[in-house]
N, C-alpha and C. Protein backbone atom coordinates (compact mmCIF):
# COMPACT_ATOMS: atom_id res chain seq x y z
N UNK A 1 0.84 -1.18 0.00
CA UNK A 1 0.00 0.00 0.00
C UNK A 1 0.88 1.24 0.00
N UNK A 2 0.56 2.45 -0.83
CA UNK A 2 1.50 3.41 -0.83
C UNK A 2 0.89 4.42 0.29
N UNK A 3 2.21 5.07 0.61
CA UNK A 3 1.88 5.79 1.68
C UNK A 3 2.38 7.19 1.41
N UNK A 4 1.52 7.96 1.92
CA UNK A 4 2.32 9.53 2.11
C UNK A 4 3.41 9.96 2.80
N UNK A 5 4.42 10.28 2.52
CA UNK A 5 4.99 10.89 3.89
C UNK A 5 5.86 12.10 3.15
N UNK A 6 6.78 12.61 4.26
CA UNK A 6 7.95 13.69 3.68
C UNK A 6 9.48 13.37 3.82
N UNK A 7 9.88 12.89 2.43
CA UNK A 7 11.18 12.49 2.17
C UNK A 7 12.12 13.45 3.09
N UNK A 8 13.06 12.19 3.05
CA UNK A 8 13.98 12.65 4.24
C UNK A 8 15.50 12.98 2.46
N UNK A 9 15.44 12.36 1.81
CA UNK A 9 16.61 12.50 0.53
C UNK A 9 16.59 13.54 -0.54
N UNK A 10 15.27 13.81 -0.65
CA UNK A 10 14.65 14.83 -1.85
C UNK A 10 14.26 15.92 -0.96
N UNK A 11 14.48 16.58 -0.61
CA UNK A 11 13.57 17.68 0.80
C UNK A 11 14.67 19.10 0.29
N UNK A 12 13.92 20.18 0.04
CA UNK A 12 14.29 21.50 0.22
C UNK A 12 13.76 22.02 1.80
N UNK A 13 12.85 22.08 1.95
CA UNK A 13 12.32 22.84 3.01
C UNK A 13 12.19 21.57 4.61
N UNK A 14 11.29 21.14 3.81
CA UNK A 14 9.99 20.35 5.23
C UNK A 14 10.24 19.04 4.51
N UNK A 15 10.16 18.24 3.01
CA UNK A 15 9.96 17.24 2.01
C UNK A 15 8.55 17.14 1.79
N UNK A 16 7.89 17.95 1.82
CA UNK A 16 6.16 17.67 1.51
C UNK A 16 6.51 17.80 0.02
N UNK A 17 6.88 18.59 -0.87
CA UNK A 17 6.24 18.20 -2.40
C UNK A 17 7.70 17.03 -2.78
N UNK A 18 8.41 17.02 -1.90
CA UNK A 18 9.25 15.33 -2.64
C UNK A 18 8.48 14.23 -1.87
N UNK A 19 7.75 14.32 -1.07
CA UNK A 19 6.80 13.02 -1.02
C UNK A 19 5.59 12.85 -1.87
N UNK A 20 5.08 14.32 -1.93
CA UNK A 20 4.52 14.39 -2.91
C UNK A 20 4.57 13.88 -4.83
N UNK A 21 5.74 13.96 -4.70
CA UNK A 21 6.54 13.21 -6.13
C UNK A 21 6.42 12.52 -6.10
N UNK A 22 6.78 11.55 -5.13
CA UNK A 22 7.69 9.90 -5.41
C UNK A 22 5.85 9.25 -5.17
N UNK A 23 4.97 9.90 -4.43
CA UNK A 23 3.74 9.46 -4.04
C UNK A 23 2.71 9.45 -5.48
N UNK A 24 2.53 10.27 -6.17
CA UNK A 24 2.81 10.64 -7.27
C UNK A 24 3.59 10.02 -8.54
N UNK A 25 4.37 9.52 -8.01
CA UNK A 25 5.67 8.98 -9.44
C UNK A 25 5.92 10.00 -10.44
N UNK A 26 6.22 11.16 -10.07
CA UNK A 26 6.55 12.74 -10.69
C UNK A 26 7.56 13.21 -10.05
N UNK A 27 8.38 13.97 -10.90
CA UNK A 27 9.28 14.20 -10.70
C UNK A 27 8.96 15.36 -9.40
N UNK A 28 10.02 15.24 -8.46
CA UNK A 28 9.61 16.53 -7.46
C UNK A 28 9.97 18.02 -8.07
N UNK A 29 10.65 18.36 -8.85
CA UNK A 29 10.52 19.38 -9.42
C UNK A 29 9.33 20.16 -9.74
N UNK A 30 8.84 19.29 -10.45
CA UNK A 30 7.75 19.66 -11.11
C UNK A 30 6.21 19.62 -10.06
N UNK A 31 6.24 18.74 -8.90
CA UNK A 31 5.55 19.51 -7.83
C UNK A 31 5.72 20.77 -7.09
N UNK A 32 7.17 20.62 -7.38
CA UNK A 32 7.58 22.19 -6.28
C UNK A 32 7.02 23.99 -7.62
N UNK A 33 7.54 23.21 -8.89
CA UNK A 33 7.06 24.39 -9.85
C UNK A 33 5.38 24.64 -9.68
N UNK A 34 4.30 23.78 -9.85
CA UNK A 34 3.08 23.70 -9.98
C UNK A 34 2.66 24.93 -8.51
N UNK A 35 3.70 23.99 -7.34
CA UNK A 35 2.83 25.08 -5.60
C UNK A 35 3.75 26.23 -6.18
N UNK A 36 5.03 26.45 -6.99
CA UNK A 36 4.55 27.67 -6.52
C UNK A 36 4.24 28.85 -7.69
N UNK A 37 3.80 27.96 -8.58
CA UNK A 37 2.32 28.88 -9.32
C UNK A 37 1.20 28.83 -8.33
N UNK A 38 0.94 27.97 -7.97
CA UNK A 38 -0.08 28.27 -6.91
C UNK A 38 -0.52 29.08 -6.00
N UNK A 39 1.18 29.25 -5.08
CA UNK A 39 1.30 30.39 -4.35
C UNK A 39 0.83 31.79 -4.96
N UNK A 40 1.23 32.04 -6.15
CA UNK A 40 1.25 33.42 -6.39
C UNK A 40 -0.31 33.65 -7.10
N UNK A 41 -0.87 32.34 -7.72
CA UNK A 41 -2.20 32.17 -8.22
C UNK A 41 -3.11 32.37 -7.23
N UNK A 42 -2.82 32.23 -5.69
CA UNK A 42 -4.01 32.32 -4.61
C UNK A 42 -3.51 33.22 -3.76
N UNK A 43 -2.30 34.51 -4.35
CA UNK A 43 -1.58 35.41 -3.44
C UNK A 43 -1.35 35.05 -2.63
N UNK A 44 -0.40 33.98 -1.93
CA UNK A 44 0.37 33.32 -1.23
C UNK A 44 -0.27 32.58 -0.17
N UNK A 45 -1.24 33.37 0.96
CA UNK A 45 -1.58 32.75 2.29
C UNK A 45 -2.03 31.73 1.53
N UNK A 46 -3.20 30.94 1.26
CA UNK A 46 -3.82 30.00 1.20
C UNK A 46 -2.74 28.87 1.18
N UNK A 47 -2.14 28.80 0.09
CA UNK A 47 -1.04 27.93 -0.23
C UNK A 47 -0.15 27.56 1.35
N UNK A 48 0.78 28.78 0.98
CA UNK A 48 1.27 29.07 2.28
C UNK A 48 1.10 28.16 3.79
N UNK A 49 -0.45 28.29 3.95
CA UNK A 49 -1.24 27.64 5.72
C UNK A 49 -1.10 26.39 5.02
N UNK A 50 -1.30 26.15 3.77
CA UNK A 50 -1.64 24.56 3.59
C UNK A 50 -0.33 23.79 3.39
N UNK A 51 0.62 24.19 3.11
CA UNK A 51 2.16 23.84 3.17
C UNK A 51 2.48 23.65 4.64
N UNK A 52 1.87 24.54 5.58
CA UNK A 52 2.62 24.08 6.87
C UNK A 52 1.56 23.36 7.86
N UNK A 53 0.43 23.29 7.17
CA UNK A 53 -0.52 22.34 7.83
C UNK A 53 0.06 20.57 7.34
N UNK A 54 0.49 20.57 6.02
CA UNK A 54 0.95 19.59 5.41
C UNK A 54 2.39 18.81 5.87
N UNK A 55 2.89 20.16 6.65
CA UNK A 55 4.37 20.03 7.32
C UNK A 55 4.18 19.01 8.58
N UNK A 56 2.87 19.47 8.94
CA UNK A 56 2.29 18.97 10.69
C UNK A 56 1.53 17.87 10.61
N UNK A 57 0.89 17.11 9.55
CA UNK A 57 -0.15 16.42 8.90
C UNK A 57 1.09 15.39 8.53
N UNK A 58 1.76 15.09 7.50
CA UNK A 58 2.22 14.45 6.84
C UNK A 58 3.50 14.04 7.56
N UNK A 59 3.52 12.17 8.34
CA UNK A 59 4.73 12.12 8.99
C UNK A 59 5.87 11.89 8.18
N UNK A 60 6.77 12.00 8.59
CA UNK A 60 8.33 11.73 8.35
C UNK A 60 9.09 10.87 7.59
N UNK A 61 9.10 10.34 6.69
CA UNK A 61 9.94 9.52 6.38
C UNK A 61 10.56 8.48 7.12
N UNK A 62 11.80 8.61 7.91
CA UNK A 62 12.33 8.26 8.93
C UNK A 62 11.07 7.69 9.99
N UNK A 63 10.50 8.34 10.12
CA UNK A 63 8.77 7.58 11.48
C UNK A 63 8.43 6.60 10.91
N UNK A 64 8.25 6.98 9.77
CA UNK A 64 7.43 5.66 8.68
C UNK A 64 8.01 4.06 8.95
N UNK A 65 9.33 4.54 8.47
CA UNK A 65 10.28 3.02 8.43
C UNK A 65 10.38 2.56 9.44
C-alpha cells in the first residue's frame, strides 16, 4: 500500500512536495514548480497555511520506516 509521507533524501524545506513526487511517481521538481504557481495564483496565504498544515499532517519519512 503506498503511503504519504515527507522524504527525508529529496527535501528543500519540510519534504512535503518530494513526497509528494515519489507518491505521485513525478518528478519533485515539477511539484515544487506547480505550488509555486499556486502560491502566487491564490496570493500566497492559502497555499502558504496549507504547506505548513501539510508540514504537521504528513509524517516523516524516517517515522514511517
Amino acid at each position: 500500500m503506498k503511503r504519504l509521507y515527507r522524504t527525508q533524501h529529496d527535501r528543500k524545506l519540510t519534504g512535503v512536495c518530494g513526497g509528494f513526487g515519489q507518491y505521485f511517481t513525478i518528478d519533485p521538481t515539477v511539484v515544487r514548480i506547480i505550488f509555486v504557481v499556486l502560491i502566487f495564483a491564490t496570493a500566497f496565504f492559502p497555499m502558504l497555511i496549507a504547506y505548513v498544515i501539510a508540514t504537521m499532517l504528513i509524517p516523516n519519512e524516517q517515522d514511517v520506516r
